[in-house]
N, C-alpha and C. Protein backbone atom coordinates (compact mmCIF):
# COMPACT_ATOMS: atom_id res chain seq x y z
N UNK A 1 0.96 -12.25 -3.69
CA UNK A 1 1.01 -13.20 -4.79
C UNK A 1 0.26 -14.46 -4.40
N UNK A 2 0.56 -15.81 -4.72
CA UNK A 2 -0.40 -16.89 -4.80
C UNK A 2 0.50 -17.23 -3.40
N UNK A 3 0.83 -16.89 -2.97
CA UNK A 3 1.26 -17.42 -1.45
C UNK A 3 0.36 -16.98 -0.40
N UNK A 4 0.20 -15.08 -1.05
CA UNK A 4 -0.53 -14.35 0.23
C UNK A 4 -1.99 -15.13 0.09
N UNK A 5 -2.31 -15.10 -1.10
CA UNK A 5 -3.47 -15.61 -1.23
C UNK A 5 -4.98 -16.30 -0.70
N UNK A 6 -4.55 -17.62 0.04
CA UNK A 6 -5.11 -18.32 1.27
C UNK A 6 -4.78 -18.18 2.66
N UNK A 7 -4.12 -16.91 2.73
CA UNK A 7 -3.80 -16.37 4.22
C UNK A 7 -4.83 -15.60 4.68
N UNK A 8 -5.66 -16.19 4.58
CA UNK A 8 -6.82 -15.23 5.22
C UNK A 8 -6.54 -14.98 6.50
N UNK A 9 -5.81 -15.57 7.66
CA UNK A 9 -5.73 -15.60 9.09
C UNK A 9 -4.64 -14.51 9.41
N UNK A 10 -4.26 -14.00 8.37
CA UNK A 10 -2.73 -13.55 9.08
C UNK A 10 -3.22 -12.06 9.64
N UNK A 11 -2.73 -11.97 10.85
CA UNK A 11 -2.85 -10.58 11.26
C UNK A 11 -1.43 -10.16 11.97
N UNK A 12 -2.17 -8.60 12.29
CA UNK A 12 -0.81 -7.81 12.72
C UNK A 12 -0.27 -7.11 12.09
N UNK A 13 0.94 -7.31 12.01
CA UNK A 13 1.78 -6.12 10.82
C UNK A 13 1.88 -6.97 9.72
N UNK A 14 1.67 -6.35 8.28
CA UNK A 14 2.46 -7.10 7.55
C UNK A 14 3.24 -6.48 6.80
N UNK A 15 4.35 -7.03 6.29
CA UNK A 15 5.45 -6.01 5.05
C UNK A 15 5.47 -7.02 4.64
N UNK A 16 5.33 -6.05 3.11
CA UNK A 16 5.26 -6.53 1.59
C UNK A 16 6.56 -6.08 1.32
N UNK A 17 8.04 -6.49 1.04
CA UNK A 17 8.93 -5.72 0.04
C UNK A 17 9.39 -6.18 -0.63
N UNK A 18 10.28 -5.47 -1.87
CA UNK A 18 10.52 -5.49 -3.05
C UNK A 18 9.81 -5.57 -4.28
N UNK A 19 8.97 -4.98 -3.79
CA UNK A 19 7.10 -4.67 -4.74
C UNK A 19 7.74 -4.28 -6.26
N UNK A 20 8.96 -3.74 -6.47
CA UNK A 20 9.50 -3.47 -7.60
C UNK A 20 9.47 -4.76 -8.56
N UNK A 21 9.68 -6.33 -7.62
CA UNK A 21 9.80 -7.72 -8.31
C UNK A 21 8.33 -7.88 -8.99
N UNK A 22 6.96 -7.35 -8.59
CA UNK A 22 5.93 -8.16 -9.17
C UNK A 22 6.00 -7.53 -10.46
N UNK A 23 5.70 -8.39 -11.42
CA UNK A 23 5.88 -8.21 -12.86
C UNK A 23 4.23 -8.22 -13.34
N UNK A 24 3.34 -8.45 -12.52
CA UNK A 24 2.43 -8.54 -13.29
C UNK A 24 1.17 -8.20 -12.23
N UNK A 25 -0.05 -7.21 -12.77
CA UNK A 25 -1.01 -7.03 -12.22
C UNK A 25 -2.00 -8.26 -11.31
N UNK A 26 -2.10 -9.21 -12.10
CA UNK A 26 -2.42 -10.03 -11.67
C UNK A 26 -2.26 -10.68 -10.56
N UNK A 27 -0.58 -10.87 -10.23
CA UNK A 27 -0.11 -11.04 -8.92
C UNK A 27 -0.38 -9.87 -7.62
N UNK A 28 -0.62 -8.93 -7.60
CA UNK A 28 -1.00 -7.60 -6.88
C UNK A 28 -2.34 -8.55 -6.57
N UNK A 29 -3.43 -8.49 -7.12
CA UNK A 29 -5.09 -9.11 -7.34
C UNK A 29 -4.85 -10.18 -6.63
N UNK A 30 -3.79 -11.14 -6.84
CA UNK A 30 -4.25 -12.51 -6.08
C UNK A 30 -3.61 -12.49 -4.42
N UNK A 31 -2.74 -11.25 -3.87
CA UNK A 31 -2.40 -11.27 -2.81
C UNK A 31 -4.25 -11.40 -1.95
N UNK A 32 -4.62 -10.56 -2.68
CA UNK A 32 -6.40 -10.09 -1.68
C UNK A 32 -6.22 -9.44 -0.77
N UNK A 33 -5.12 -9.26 -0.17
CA UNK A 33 -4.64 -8.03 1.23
C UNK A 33 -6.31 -7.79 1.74
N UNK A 34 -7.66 -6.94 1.02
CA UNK A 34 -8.56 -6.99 1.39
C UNK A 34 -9.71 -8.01 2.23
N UNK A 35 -9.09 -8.96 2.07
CA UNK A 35 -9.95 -10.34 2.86
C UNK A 35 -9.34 -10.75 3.85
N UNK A 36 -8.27 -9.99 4.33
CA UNK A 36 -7.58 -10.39 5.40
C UNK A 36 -8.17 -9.54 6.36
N UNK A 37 -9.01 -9.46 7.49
CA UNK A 37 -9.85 -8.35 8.04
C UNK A 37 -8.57 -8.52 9.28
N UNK A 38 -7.83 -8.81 10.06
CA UNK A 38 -7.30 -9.46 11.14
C UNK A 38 -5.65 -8.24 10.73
N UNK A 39 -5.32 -7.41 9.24
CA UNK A 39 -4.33 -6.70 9.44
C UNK A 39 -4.50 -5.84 9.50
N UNK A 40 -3.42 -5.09 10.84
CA UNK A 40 -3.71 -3.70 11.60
C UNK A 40 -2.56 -2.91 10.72
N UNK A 41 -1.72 -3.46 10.49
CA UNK A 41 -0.11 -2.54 10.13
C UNK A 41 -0.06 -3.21 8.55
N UNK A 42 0.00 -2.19 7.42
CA UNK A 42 0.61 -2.85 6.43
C UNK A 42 1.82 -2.01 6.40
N UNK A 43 2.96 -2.46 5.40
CA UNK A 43 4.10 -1.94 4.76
C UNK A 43 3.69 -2.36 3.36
N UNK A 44 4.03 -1.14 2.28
CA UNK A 44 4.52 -1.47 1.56
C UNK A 44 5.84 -0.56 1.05
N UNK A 45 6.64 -1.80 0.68
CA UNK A 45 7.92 -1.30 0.50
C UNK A 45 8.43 -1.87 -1.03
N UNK A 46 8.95 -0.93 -1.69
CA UNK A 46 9.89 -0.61 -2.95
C UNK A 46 11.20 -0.47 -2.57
N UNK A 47 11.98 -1.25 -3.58
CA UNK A 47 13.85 -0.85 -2.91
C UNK A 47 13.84 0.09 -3.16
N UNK A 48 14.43 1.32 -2.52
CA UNK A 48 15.35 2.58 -2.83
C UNK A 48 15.35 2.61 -4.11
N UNK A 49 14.56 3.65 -4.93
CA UNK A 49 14.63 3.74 -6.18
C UNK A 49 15.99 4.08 -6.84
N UNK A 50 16.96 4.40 -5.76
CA UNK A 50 18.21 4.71 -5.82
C UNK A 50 19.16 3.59 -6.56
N UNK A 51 18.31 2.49 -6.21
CA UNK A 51 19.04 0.91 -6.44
C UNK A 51 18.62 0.17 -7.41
N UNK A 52 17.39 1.01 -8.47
CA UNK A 52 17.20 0.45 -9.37
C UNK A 52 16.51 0.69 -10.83
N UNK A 53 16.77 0.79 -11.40
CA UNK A 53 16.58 1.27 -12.64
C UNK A 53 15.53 0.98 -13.83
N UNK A 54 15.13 2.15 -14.41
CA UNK A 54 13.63 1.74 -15.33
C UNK A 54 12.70 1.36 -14.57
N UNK A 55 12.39 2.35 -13.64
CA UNK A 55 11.05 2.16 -12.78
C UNK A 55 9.96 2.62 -13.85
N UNK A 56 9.08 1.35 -14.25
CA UNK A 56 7.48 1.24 -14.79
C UNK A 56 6.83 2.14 -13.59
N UNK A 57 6.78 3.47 -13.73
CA UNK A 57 5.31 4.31 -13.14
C UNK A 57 4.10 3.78 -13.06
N UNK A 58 3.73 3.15 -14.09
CA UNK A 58 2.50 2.83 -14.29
C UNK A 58 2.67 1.22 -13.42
N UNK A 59 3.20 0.77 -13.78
CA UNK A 59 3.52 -0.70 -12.85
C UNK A 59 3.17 -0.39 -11.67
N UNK A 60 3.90 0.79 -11.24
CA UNK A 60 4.20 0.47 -9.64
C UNK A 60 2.71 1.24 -9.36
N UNK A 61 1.94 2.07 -10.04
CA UNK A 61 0.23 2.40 -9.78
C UNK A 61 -0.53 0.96 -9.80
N UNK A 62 -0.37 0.58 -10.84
CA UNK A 62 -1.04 -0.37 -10.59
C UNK A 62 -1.20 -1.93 -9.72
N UNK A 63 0.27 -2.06 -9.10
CA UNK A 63 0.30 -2.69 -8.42
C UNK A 63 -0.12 -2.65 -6.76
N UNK A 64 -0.19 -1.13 -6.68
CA UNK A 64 -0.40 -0.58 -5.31
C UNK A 64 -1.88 -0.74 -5.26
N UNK A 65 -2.10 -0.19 -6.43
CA UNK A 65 -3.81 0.12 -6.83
C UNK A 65 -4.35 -1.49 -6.31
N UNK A 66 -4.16 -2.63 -6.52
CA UNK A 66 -4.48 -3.82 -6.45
C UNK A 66 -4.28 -4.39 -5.01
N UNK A 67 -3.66 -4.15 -4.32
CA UNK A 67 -2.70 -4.01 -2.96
C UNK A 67 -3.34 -3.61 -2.10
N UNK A 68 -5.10 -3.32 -2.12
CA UNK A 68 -6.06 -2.64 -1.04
C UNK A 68 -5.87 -3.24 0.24
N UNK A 69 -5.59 -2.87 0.90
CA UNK A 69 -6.10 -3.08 2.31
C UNK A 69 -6.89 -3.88 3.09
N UNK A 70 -7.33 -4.47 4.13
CA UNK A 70 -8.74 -4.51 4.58
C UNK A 70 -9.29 -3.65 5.46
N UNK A 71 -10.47 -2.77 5.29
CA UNK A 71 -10.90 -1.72 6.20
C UNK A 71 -10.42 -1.64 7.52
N UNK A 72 -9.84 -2.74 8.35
CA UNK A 72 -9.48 -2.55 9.99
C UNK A 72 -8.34 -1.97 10.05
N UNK A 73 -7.63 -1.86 8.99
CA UNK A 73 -6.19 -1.44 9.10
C UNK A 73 -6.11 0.03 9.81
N UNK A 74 -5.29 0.08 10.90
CA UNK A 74 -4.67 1.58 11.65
C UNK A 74 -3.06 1.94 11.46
N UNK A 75 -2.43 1.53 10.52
CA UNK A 75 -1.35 1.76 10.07
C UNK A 75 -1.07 1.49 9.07
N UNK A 76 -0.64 2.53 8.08
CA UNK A 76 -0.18 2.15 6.59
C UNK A 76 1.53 3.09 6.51
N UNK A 77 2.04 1.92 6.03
CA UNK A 77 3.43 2.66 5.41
C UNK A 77 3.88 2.25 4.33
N UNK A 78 3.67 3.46 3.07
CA UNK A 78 4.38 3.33 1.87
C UNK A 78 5.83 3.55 1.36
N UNK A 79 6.70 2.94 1.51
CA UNK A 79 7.95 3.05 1.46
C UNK A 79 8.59 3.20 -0.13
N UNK A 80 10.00 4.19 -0.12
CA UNK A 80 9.95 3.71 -1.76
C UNK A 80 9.00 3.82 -3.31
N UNK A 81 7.90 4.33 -2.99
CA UNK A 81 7.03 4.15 -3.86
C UNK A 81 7.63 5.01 -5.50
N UNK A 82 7.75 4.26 -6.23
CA UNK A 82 7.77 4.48 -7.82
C UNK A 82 6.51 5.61 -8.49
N UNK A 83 5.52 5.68 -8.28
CA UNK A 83 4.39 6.30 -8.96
C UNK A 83 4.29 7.64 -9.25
N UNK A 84 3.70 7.89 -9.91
CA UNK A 84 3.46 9.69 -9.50
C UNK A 84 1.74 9.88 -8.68
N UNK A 85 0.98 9.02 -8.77
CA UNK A 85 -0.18 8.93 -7.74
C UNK A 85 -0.05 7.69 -6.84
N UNK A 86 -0.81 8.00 -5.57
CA UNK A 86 -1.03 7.60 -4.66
C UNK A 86 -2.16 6.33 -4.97
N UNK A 87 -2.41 5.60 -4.58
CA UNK A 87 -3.84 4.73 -5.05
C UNK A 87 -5.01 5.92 -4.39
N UNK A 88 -6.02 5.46 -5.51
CA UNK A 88 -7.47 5.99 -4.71
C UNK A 88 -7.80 5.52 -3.25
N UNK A 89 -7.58 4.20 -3.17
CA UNK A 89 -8.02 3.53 -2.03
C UNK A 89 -7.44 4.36 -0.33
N UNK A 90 -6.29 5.19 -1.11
CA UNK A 90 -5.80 5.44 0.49
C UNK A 90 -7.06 6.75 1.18
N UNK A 91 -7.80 7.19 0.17
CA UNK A 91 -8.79 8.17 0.94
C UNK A 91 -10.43 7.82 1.15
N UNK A 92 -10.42 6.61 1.07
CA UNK A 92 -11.43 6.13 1.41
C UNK A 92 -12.44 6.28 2.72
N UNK A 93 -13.31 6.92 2.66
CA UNK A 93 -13.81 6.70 4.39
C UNK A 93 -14.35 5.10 5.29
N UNK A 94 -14.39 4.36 4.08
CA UNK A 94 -13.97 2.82 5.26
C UNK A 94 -12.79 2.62 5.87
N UNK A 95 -11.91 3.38 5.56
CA UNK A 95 -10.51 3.31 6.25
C UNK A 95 -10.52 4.06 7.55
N UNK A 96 -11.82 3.92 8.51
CA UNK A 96 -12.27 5.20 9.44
C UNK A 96 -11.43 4.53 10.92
N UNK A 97 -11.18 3.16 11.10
CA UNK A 97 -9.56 3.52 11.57
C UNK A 97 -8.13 3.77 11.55
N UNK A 98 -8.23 4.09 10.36
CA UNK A 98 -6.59 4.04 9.93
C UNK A 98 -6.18 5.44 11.22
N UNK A 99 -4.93 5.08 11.92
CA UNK A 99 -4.48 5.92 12.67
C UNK A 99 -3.10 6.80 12.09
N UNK A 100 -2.21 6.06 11.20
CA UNK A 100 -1.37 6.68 11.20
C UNK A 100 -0.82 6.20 9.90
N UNK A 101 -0.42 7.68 8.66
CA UNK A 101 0.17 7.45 7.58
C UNK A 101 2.01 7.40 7.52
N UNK A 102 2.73 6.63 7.05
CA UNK A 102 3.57 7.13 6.75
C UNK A 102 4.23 7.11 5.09
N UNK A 103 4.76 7.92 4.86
CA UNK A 103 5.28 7.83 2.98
C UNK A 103 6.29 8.50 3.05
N UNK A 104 7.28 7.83 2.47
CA UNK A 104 8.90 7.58 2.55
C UNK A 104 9.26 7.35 1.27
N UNK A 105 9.87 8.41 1.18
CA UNK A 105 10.74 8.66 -0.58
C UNK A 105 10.06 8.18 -1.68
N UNK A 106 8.69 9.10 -1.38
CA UNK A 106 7.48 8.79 -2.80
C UNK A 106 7.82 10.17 -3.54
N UNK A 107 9.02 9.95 -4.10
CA UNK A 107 9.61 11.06 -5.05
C UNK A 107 8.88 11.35 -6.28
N UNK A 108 8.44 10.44 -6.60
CA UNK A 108 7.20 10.63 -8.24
C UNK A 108 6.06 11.48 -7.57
N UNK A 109 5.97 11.31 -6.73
CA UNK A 109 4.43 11.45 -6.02
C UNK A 109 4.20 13.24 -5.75
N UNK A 110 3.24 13.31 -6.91
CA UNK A 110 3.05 14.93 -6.61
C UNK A 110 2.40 15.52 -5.75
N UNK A 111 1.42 15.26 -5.50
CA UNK A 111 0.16 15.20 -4.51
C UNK A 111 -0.37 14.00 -3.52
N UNK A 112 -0.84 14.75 -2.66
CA UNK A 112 -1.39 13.52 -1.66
C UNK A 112 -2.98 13.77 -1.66
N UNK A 113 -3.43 13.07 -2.15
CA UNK A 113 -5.02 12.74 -1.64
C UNK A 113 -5.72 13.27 -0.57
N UNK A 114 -7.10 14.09 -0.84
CA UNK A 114 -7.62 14.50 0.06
C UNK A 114 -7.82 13.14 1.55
N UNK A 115 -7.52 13.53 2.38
CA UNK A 115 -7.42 12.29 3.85
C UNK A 115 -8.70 12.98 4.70
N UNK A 116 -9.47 14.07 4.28
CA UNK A 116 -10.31 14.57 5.42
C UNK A 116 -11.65 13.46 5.42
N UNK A 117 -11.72 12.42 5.16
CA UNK A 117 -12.79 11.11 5.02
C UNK A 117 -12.15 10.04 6.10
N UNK A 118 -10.99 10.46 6.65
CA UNK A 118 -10.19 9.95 8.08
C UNK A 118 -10.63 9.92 9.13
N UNK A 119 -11.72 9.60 10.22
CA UNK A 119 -11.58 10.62 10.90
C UNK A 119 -10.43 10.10 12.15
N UNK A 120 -9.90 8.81 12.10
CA UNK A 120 -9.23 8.64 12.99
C UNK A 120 -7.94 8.63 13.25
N UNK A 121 -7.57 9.48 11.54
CA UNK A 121 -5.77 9.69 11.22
C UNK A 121 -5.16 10.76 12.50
N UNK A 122 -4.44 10.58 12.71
CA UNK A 122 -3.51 11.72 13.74
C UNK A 122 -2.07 11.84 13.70
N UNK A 123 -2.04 10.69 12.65
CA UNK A 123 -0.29 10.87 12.50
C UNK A 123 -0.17 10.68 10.88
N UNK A 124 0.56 12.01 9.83
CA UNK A 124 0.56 11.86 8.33
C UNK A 124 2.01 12.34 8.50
N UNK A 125 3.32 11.36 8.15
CA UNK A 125 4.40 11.65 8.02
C UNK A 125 5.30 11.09 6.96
């Protein structure tokens, strides 16, 4: 949101949660997650869909969808996820260090994205 915004410096891990709260595309867009070149670990995390009710599908695509990355990243974990797709962005071959996927109770989620544009994945759990 307009906090992440001018964090261009932040590196390391970061977790995003309660991604269920952003109400609006726009806020996804102004995090920029992508201009942050310095994060190795993202999270993103959704409460336990268990805990909450009238999950927007399309919300939670499009908020992820907006939520890119920056190419250095070697760890992604999608937690929780609402959607029935994955973002495009996760099979990207600029993502050529991502080392290790994880996705955790992406119950909508029918399919996973071709990952063979990886070449440095070794861990998809």
């Amino acid at each position: 949101s307009d906090l992440l915004k001018n964090l261009n410096n932040l590196r390391g891990k970061v977790c995003l949660s309660r991604l269920e709260n952003v109400r609006s595309v726009d806020e996804a867009k102004e995090a920029q997650l992508q201009h942050k070149p310095n994060i190795t670990k993202l999270e993103l995390r959704w409460t336990d869909s268990l805990e909450w009710e009238n999950v927007d599908v399309d919300d939670c695509e499009e908020v992820i969808h907006h939520l890119q990355p920056p190419k250095g990243l070697r760890d992604l974990d999608i937690l929780c996820y609402g959607g029935s797709r994955f973002p495009t962005w996760i099979s990207l071959p600029c993502f050529d260090k991502l080392t290790s996927i994880i996705l955790f109770k992406c119950e909508n989620c029918q399919f996973i994205p071709s990952l063979g544009q990886l070449p440095s994945l070794e861990s998809l759990t």
